[in-house]
N, C-alpha and C. Protein backbone atom coordinates (compact mmCIF):
# COMPACT_ATOMS: atom_id res chain seq x y z
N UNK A 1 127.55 86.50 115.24
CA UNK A 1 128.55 87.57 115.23
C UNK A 1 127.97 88.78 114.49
N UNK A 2 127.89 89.75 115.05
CA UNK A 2 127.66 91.40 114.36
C UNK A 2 128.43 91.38 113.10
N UNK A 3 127.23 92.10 112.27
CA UNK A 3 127.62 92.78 110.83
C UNK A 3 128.60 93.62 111.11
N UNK A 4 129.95 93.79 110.67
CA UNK A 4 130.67 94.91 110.44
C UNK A 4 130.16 95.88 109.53
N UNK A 5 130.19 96.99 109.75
CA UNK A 5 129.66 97.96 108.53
C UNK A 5 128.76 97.77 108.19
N UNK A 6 127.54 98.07 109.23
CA UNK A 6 126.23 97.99 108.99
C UNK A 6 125.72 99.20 108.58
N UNK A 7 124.68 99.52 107.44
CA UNK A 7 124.64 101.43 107.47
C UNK A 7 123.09 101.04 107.14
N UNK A 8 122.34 102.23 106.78
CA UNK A 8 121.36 102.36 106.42
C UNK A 8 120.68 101.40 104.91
N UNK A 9 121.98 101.77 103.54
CA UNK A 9 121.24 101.02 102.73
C UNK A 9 121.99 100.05 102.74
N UNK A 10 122.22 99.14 104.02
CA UNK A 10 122.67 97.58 104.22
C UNK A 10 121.27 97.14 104.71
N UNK A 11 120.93 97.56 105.57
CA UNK A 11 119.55 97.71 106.26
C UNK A 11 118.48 96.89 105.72
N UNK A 12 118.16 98.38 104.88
CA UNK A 12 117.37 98.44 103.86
C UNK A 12 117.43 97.25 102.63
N UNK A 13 118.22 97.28 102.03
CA UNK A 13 118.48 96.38 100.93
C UNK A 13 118.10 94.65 101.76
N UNK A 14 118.43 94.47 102.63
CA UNK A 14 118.69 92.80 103.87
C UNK A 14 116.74 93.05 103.86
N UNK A 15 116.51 94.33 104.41
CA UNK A 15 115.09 94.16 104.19
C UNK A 15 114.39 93.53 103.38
N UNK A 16 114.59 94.46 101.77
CA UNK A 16 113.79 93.87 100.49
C UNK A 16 114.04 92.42 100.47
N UNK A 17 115.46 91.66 100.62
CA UNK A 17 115.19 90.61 100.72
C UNK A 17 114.70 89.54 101.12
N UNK A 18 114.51 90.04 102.88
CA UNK A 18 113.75 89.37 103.63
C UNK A 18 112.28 89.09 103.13
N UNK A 19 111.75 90.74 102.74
CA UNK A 19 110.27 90.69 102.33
C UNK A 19 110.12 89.75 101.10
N UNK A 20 110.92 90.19 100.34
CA UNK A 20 111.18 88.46 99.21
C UNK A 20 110.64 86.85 99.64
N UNK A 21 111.72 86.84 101.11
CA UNK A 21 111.48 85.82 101.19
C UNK A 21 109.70 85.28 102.10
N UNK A 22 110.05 86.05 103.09
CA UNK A 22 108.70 85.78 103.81
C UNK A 22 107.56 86.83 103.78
N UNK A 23 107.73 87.84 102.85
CA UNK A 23 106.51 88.48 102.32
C UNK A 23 106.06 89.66 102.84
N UNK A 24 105.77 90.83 102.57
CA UNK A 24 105.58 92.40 102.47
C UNK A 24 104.88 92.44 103.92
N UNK A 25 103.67 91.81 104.35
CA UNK A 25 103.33 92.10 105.27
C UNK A 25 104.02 91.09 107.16
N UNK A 26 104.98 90.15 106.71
CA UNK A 26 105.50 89.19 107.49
C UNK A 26 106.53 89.11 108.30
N UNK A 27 107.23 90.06 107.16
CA UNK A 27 108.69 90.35 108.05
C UNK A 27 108.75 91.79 108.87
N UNK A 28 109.24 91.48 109.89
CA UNK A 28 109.28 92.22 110.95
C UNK A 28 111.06 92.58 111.77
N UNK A 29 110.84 93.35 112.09
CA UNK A 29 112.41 94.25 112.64
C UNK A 29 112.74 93.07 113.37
N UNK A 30 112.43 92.75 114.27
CA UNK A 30 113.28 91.57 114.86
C UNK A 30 113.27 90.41 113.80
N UNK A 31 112.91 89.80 113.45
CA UNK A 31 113.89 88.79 112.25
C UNK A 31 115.07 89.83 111.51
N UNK A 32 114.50 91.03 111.26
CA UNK A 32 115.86 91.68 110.42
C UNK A 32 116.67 91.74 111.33
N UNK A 33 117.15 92.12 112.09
CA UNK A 33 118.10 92.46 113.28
C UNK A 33 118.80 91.04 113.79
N UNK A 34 117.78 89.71 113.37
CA UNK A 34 118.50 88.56 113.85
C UNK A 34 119.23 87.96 112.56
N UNK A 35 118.20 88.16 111.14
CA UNK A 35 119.18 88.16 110.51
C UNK A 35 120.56 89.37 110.28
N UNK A 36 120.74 90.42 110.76
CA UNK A 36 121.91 90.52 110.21
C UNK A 36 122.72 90.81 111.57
N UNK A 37 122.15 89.84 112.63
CA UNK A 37 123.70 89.28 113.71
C UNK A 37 123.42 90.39 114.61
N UNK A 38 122.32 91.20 114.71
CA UNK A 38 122.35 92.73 115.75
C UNK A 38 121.14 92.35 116.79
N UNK A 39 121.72 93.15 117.62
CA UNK A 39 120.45 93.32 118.85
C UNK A 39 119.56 94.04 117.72
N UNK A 40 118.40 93.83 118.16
CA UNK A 40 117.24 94.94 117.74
C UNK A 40 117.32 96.24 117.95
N UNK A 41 117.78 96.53 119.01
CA UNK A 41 117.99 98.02 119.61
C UNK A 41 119.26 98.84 118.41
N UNK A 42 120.06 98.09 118.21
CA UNK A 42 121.16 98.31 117.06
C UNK A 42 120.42 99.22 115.62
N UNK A 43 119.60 98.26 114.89
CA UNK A 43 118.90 98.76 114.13
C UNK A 43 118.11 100.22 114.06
N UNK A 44 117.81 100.53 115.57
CA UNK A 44 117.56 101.92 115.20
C UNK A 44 118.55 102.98 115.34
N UNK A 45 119.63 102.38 115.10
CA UNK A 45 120.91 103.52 114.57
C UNK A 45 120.53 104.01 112.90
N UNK A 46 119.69 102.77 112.41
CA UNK A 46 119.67 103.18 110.87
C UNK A 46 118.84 103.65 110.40
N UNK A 47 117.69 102.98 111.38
CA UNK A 47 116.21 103.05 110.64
C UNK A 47 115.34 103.75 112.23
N UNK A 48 114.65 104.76 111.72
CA UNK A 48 113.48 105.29 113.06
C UNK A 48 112.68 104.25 113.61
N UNK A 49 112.36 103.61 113.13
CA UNK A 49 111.33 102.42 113.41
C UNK A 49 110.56 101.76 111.70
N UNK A 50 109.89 100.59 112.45
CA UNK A 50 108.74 99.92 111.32
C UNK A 50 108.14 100.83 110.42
N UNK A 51 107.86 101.79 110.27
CA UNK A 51 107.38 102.57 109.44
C UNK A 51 108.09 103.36 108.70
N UNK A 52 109.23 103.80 109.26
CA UNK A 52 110.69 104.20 108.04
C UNK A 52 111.22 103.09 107.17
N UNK A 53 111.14 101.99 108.39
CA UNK A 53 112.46 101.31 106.93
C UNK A 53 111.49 100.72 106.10
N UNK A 54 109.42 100.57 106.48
CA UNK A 54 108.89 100.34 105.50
C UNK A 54 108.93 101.46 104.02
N UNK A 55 109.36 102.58 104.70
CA UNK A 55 109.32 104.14 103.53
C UNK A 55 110.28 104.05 102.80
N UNK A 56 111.70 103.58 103.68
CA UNK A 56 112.85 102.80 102.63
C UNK A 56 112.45 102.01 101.69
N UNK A 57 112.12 101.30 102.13
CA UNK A 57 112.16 99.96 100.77
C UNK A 57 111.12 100.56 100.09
N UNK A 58 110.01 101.26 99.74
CA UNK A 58 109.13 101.70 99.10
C UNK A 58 109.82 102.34 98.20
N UNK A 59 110.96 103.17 98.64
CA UNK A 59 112.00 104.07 97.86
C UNK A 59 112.66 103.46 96.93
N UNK A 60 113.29 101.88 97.89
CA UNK A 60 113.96 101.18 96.99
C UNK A 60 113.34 100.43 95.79
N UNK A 61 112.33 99.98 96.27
CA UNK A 61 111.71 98.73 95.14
C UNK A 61 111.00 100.04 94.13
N UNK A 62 110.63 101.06 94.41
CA UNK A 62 110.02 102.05 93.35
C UNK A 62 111.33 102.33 92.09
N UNK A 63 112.25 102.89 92.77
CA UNK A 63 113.52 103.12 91.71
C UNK A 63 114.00 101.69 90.97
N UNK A 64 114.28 100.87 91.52
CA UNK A 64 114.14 99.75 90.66
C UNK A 64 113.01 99.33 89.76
N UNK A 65 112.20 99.11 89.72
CA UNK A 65 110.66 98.98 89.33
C UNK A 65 110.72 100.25 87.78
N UNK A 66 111.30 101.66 88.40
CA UNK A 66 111.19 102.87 87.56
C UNK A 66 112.29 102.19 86.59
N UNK A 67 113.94 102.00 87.08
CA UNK A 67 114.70 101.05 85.90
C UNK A 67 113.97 100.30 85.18
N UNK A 68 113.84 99.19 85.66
CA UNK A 68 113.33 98.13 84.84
C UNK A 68 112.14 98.42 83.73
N UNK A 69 110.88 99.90 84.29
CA UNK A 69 110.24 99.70 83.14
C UNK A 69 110.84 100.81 81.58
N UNK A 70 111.73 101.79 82.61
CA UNK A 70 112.35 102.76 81.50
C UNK A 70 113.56 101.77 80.32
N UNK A 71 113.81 100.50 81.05
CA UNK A 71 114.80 99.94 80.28
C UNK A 71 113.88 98.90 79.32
N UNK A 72 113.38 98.34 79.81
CA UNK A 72 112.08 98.11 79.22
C UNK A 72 111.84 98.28 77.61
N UNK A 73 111.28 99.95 78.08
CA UNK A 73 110.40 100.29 76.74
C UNK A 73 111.34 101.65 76.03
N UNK A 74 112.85 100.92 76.62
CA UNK A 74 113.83 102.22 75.36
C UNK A 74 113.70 101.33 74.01
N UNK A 75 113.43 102.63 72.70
CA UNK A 75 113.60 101.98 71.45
C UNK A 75 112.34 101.87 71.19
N UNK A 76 111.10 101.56 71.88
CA UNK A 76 110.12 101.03 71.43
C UNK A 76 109.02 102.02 71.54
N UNK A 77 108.19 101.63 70.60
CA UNK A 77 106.86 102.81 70.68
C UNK A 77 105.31 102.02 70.48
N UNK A 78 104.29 102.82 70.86
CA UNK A 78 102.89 102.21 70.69
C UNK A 78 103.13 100.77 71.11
N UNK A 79 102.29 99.96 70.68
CA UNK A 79 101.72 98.79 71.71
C UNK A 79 102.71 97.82 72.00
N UNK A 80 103.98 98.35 71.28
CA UNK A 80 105.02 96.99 71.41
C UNK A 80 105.78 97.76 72.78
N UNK A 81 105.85 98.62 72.71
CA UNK A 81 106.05 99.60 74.37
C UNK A 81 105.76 99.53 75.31
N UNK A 82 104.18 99.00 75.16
CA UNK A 82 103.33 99.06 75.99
C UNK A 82 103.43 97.98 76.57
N UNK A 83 103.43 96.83 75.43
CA UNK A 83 103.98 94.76 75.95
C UNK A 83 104.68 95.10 76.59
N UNK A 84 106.18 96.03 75.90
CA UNK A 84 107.37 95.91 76.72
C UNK A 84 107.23 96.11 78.52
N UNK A 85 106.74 97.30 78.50
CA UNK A 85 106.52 97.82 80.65
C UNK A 85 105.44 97.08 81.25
N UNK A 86 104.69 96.11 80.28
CA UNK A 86 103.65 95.60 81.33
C UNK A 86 104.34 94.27 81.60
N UNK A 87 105.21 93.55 80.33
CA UNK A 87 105.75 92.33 80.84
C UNK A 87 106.94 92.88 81.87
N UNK A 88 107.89 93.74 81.68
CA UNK A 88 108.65 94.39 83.08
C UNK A 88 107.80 94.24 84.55
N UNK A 89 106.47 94.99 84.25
CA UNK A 89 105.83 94.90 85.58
C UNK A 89 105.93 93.58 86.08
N UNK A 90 105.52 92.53 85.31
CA UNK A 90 104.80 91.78 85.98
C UNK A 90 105.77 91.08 86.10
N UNK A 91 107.00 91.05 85.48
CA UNK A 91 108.19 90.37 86.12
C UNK A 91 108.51 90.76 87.30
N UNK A 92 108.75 92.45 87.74
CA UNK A 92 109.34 92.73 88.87
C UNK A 92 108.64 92.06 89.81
N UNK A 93 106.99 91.70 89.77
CA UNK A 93 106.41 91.55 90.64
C UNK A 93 106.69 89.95 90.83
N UNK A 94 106.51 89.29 90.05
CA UNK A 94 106.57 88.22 89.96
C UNK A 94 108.71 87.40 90.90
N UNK A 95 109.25 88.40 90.57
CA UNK A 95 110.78 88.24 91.09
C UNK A 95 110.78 88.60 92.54
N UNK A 96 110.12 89.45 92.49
CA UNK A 96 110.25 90.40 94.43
C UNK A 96 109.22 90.54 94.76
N UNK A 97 108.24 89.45 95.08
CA UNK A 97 106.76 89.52 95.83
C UNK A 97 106.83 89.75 97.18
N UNK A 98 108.02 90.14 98.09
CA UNK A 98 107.47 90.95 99.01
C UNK A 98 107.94 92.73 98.78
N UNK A 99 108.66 92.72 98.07
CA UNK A 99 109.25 94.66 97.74
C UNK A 99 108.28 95.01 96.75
N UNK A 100 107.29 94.31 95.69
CA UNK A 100 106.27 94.61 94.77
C UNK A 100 105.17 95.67 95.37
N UNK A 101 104.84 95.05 96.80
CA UNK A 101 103.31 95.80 97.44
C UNK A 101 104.21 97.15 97.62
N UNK A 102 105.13 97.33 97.77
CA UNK A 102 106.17 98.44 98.51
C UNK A 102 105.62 99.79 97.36
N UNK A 103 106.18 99.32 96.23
CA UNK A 103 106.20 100.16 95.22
C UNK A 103 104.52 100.36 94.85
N UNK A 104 103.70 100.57 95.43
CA UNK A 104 101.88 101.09 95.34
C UNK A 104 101.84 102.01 96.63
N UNK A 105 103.11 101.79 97.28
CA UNK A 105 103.07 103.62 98.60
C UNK A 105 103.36 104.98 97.38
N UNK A 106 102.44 105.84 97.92
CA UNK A 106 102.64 107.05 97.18
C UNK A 106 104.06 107.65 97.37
N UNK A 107 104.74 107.70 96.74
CA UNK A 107 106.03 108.87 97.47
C UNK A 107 106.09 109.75 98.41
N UNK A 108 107.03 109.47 99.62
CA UNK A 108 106.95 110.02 100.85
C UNK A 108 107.45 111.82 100.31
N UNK A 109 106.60 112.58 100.20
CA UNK A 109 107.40 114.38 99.73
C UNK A 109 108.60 114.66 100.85
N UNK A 110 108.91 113.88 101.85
CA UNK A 110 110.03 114.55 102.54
C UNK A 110 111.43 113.66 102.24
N UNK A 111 110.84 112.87 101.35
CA UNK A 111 112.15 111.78 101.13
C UNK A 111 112.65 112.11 99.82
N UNK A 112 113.53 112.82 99.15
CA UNK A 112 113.78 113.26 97.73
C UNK A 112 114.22 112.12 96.63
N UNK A 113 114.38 111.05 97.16
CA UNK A 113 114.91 109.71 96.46
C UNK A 113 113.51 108.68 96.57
N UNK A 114 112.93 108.71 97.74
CA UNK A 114 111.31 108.57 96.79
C UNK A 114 110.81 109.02 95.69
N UNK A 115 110.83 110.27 96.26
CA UNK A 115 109.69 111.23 95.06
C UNK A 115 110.86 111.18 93.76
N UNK A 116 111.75 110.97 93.69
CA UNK A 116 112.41 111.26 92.64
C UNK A 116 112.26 109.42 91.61
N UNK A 117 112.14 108.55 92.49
CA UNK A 117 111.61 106.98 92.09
C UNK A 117 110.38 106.84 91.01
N UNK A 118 109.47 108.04 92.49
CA UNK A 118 108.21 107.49 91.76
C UNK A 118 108.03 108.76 90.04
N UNK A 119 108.77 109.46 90.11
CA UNK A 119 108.66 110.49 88.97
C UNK A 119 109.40 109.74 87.78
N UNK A 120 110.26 108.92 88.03
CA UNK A 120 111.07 107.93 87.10
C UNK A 120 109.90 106.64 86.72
N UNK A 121 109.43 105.87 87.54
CA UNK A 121 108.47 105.23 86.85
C UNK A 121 106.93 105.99 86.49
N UNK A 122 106.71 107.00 87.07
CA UNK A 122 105.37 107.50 85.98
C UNK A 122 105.81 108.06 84.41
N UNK A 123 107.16 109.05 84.51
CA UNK A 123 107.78 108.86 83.48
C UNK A 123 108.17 108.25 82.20
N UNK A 124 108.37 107.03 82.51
CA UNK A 124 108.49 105.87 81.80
C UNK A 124 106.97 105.49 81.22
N UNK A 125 106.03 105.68 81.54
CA UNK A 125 104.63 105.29 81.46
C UNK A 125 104.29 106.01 80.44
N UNK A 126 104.33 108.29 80.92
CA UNK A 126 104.22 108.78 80.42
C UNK A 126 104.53 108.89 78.34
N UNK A 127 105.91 108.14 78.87
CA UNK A 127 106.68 108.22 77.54
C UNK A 127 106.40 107.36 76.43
N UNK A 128 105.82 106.08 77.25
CA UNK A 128 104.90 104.97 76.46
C UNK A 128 103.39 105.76 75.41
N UNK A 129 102.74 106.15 76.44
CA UNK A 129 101.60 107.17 76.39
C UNK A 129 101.05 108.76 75.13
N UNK A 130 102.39 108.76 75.57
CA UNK A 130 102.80 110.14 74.42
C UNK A 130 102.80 109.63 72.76
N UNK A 131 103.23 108.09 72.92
CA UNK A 131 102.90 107.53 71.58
C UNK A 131 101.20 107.23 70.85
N UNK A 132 100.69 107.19 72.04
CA UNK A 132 99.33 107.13 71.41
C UNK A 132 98.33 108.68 71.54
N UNK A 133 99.53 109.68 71.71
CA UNK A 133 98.72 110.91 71.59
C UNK A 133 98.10 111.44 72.76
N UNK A 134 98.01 110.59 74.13
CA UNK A 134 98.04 110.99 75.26
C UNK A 134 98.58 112.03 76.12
N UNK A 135 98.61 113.53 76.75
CA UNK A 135 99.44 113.76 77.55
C UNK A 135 98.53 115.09 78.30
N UNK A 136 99.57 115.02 79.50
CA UNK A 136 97.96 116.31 80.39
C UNK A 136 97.67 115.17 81.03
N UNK A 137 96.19 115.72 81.38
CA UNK A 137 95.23 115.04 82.30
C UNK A 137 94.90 113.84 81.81
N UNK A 138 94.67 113.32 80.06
CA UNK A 138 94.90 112.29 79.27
C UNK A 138 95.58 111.17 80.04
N UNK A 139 96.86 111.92 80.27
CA UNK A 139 98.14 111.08 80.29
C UNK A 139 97.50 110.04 81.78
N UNK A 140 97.61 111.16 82.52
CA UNK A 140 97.26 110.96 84.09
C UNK A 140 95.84 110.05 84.21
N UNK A 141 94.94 110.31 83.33
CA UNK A 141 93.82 108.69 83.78
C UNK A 141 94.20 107.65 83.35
N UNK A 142 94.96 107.89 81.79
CA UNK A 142 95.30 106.52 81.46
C UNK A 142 96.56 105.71 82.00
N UNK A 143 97.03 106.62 82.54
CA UNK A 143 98.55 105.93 83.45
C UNK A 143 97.52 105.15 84.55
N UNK A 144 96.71 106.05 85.48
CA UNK A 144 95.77 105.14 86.55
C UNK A 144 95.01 104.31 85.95
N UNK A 145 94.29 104.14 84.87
CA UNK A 145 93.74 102.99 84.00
C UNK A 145 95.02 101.18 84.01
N UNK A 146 96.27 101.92 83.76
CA UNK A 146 96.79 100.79 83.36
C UNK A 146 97.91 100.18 84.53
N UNK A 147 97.73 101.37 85.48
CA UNK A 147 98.73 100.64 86.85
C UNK A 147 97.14 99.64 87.51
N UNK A 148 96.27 100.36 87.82
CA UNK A 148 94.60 99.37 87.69
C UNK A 148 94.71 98.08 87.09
N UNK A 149 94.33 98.29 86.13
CA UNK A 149 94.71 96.72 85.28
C UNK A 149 96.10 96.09 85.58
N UNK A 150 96.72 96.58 85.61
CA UNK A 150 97.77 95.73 85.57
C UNK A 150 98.46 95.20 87.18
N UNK A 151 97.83 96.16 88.36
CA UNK A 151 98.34 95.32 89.46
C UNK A 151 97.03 95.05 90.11
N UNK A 152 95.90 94.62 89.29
CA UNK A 152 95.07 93.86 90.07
C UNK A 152 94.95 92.46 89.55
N UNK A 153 95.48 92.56 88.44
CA UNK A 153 95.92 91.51 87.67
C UNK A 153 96.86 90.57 88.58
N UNK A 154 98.03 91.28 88.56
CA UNK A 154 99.29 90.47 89.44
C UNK A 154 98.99 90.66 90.78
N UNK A 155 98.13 91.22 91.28
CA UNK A 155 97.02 90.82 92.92
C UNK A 155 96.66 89.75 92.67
N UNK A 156 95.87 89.28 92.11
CA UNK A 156 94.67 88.42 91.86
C UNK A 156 95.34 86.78 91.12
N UNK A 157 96.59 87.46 90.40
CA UNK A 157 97.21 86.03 90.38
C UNK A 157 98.06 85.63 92.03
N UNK A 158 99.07 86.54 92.25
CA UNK A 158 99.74 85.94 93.52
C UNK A 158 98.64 85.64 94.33
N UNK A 159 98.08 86.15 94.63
CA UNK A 159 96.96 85.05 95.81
C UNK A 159 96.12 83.87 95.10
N UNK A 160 96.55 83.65 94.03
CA UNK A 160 95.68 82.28 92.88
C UNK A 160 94.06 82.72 93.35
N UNK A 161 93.83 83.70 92.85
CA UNK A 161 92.45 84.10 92.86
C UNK A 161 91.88 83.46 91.83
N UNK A 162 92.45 83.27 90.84
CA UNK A 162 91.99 82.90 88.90
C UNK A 162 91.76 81.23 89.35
N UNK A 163 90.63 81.26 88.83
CA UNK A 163 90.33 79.80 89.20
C UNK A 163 89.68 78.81 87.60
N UNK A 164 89.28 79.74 87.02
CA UNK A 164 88.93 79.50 85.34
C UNK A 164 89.80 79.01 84.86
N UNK A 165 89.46 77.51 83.78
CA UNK A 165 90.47 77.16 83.13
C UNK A 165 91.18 77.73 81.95
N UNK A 166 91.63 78.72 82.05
CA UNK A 166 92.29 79.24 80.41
C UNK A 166 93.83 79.66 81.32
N UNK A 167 95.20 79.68 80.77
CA UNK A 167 95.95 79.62 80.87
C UNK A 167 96.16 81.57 81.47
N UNK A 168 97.14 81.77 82.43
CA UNK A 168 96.87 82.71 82.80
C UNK A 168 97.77 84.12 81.95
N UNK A 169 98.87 83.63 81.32
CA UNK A 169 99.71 84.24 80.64
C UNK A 169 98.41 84.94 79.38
N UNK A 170 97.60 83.79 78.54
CA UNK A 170 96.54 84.59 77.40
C UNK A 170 96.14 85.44 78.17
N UNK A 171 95.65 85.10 79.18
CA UNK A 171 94.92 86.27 79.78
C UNK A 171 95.43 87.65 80.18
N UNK A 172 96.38 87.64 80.49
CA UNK A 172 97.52 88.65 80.73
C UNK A 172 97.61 89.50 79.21
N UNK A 173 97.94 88.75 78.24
CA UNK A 173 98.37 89.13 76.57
C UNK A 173 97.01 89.58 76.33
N UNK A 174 95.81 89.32 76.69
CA UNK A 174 94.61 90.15 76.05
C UNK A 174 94.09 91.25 76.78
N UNK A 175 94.63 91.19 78.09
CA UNK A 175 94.98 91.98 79.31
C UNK A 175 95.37 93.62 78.26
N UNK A 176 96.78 92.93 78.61
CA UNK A 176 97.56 94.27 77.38
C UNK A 176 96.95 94.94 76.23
N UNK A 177 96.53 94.01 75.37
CA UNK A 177 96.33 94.20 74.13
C UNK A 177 94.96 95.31 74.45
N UNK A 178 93.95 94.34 75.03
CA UNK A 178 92.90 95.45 75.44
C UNK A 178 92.93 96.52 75.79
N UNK A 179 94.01 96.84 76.77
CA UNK A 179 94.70 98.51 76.79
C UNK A 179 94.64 98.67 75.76
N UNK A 180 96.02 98.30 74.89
CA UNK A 180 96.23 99.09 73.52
C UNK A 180 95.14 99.27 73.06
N UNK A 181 94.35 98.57 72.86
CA UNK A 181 93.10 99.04 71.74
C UNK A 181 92.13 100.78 72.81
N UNK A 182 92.20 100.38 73.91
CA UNK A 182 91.75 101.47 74.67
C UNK A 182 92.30 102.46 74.42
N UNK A 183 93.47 102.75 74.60
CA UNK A 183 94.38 103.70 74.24
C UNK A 183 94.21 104.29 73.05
N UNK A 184 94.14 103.32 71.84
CA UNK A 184 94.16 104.27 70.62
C UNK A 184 92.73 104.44 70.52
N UNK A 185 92.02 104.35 71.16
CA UNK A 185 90.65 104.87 70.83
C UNK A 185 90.12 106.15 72.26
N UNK A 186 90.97 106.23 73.07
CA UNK A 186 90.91 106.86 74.44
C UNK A 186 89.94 108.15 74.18
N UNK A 187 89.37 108.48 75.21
CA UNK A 187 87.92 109.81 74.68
C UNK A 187 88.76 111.06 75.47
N UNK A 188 89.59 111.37 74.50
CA UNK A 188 90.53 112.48 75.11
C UNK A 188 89.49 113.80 75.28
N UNK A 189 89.66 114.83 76.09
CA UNK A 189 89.17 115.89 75.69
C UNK A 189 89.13 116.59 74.63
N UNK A 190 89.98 116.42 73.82
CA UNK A 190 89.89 116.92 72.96
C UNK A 190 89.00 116.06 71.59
N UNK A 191 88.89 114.77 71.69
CA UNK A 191 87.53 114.08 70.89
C UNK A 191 86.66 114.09 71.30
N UNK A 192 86.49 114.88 73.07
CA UNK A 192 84.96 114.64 73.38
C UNK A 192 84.45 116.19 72.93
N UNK A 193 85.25 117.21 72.61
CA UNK A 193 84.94 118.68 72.31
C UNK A 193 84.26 118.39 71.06
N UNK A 194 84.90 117.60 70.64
CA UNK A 194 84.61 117.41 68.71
C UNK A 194 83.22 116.71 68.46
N UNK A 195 82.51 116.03 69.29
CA UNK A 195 81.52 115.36 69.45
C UNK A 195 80.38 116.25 69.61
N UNK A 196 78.87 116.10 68.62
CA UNK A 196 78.16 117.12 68.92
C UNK A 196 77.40 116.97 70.49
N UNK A 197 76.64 117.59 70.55
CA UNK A 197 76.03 117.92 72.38
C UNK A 197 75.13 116.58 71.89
N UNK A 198 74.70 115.52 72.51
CA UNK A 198 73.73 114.65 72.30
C UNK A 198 72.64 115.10 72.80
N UNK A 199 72.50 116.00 74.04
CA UNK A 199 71.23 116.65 74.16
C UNK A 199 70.47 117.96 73.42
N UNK A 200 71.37 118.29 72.90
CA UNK A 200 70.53 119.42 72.02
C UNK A 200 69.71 119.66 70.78
């Protein structure tokens, strides 16, 4: 029997879950459409095709992702901040392993609730960042330094890449920590100005 009151973020949302269940690259418009009781043809009342409602959920799982790490690391500063949004990360990822890959699409610029997602979780990063004296162009390698580390990390576990016996959580905690220590030692421009010329 047809969904009554089917709209766009019914759609969308039935999506992320699907990708939950059978995974970012697996689920496909016809299972969505059979799960929610519609012809296939129905569905593009909501969504343009496979490549929009993939731009949806990118939208969606980003703004969530941006919650979770701004709620995260309120209250907190320097490296206990830093624990705070990386254990967030790796929860979200770890809870919604198919909406996780979603949130590594750049923000679509014609979608204003994308771009407005992904400005909420660099944000949140930023604000971590600013505690160790970071900001500028600073800010911006070490934000790509630690989304790097930290989702090749939770790559490399969901596919059980880690095959070494040490428990994978230490590894994660020295993971972090090793940031922090990066961070407060980071070769900002402005400590590399201060440094004499080694060639002269």
């Amino acid at each position: 029997m047809p969904r009554a009151g089917l709209n766009q973020q019914t759609v969308v949302r039935e999506a992320a879950r699907l990708a939950d269940e059978v995974g970012y690259r697996e689920f496909t418009l016809a299972a969505l459409a059979s799960r929610l009781g519609v012809a296939l043809p129905s569905l593009y009342k909501h969504v343009r095709g496979a490549d929009a409602l993939t731009q949806k959920l990118a939208a969606l799982a980003t703004g969530e992702l941006a919650t979770e790490l701004t709620t995260a690391a309120a209250g907190r500063s320097g490296g206990d901040a830093l624990r705070a949004i990386a254990d967030a990360y790796r929860d979200y990822a770890r809870r919604h392993p198919g909406r996780y890959p979603a949130t590594q699409q750049v923000p679509d610029p014609t979608d204003p609730e994308h771009v407005a997602a992904g400005e909420r979780a660099v944000a949140a990063i930023y604000a971590v960042l600013r505690g160790y004296g970071l900001t500028g162009d600073d800010a911006v390698d070490a934000t790509r330094a630690l989304r790097s580390a930290l989702h090749g990390f939770i790559s490399l576990e969901a596919a059980g890449g880690f095959g070494l016996p040490r428990e994978l959580d230490r590894s994660y905690d020295q993971l972090v920590a090793g940031m922090d220590v990066a961070f407060r030692s980071w070769p900002t421009a402005r400590r590399a100005a201060d440094q004499p010329d080694r060639q002269s």
